[in-house]
Protein backbone atom coordinates (compact mmCIF):
# COMPACT_ATOMS: atom_id res chain seq x y z
CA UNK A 1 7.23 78.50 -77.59
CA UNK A 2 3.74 78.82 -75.61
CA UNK A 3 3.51 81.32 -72.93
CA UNK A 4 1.22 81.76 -70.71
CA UNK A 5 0.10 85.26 -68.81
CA UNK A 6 -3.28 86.24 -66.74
CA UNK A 7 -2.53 84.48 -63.71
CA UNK A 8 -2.62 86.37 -60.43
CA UNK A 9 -3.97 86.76 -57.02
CA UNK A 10 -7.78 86.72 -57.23
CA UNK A 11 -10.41 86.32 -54.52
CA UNK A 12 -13.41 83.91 -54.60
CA UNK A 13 -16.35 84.16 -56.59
CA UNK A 14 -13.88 86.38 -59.51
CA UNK A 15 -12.46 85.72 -62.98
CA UNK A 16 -9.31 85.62 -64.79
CA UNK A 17 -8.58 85.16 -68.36
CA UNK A 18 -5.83 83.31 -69.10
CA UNK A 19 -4.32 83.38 -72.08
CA UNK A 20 -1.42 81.30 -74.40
CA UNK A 21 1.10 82.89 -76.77
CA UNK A 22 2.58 80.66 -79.00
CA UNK A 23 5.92 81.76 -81.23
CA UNK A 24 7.80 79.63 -83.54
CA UNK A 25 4.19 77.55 -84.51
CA UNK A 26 1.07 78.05 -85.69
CA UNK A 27 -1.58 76.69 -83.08
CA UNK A 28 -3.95 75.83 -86.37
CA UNK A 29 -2.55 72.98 -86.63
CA UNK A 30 -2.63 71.64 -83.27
CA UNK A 31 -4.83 71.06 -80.62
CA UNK A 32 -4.54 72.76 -77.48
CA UNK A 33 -5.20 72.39 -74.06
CA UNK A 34 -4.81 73.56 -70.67
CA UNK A 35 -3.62 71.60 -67.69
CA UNK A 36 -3.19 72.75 -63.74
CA UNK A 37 -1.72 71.38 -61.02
CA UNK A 38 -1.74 72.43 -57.45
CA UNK A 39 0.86 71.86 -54.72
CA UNK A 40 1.61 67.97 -54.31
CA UNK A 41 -0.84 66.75 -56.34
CA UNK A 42 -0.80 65.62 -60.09
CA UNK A 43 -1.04 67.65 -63.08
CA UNK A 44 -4.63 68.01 -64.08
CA UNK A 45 -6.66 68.11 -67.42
CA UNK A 46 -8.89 71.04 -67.51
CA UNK A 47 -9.55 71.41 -71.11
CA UNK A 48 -8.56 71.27 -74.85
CA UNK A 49 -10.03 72.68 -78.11
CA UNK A 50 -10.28 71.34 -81.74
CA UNK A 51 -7.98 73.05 -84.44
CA UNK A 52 -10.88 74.66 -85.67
CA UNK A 53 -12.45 75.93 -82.51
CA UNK A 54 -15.85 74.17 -83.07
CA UNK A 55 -15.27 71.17 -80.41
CA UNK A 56 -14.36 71.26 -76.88
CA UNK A 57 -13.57 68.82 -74.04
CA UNK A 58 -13.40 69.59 -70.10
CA UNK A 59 -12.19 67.94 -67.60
CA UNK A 60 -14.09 66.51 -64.53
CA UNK A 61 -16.31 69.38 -63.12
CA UNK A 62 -14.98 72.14 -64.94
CA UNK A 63 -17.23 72.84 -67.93
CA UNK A 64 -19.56 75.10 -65.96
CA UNK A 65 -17.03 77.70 -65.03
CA UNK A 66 -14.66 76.84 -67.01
CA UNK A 67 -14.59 77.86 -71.21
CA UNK A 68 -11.43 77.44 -73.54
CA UNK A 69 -11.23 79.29 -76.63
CA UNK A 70 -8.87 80.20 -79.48
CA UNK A 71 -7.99 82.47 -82.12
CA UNK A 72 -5.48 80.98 -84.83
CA UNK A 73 -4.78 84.61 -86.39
CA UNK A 74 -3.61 85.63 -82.99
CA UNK A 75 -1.69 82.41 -82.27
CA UNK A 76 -3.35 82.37 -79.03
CA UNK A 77 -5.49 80.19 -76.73
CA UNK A 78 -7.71 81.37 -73.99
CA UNK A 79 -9.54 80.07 -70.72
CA UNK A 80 -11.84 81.91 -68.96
CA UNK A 81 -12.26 80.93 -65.39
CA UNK A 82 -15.54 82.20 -63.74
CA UNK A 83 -16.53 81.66 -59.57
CA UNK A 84 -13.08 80.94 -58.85
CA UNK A 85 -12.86 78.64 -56.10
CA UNK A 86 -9.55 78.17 -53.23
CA UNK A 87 -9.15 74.82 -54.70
CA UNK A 88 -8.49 76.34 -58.04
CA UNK A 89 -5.22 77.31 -57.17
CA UNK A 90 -2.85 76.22 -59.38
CA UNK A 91 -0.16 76.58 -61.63
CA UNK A 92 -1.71 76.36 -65.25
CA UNK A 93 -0.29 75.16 -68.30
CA UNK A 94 -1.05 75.42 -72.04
CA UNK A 95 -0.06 72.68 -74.16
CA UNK A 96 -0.08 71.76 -77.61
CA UNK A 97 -0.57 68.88 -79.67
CA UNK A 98 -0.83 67.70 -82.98
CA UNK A 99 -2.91 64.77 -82.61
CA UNK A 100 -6.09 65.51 -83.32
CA UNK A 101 -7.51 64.33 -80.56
CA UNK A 102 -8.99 66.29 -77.73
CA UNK A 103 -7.11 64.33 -75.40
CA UNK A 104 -6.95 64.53 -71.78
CA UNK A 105 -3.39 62.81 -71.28
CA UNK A 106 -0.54 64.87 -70.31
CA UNK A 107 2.13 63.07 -72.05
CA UNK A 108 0.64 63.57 -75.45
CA UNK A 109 1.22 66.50 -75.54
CA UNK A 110 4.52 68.32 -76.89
CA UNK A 111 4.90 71.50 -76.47
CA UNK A 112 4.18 73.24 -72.73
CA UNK A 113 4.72 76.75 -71.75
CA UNK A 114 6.27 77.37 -67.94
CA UNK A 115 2.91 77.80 -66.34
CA UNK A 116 0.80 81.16 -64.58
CA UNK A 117 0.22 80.75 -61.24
CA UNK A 118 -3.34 81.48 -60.26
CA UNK A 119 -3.76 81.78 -56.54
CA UNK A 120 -7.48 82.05 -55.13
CA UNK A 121 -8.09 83.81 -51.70
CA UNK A 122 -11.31 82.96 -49.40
């Protein structure tokens, strides 16, 4: 139901777009996020946006490079990455919720798509 694409092989200092295709629901009435997680470590919060668009909430350290978006016509969420890092590299999920709460916890969320791995070369 949410699929992500834009992941990819990038090297430091670029930018990817990642973006979230949902089918079978309407995003506008959930909140959505985006998660990572790297080899052997934990899945991470990196962001989530309000059903409307008009609030946001980053994880640790990412709102400087780091900028979800959304557009409910589309039934599609974004994040822009900017200065990719090495340590970005990651698998990242989009998830969707429908509390409407921009929270950072993974298990309240219920719908995930299978991830886009974003690798990050020095």
């Amino acid at each position: 139901q949410l699929i992500e694409t834009g992941g990819g092989l990038v090297q430091a200092g670029g930018s990817l777009r990642l973006s979230c295709a949902a089918s079978e629901i309407s995003i506008s009435n959930y909140v959505m996020a985006w998660f990572r997680q790297a080899p052997g470590k934990e899945r991470e919060f990196v962001a989530a946006i309000s059903v409307d668009g008009a609030s946001t909430n980053y994880g640790n350290s990412k709102k400087r490079r780091f900028t979800i978006s959304r557009d409910n016509a589309k039934n599609t969420v974004y994040l822009q990455v900017d200065s990719l890092k090495p340590e970005d590299t990651a698998v990242y999920y989009c998830s969707a919720t429908r509390l409407l709460i921009l929270t950072p916890l993974a298990h309240q969320y219920e719908y995930w798509g299978q991830g886009t791995q974003v690798t990050v070369s020095s």
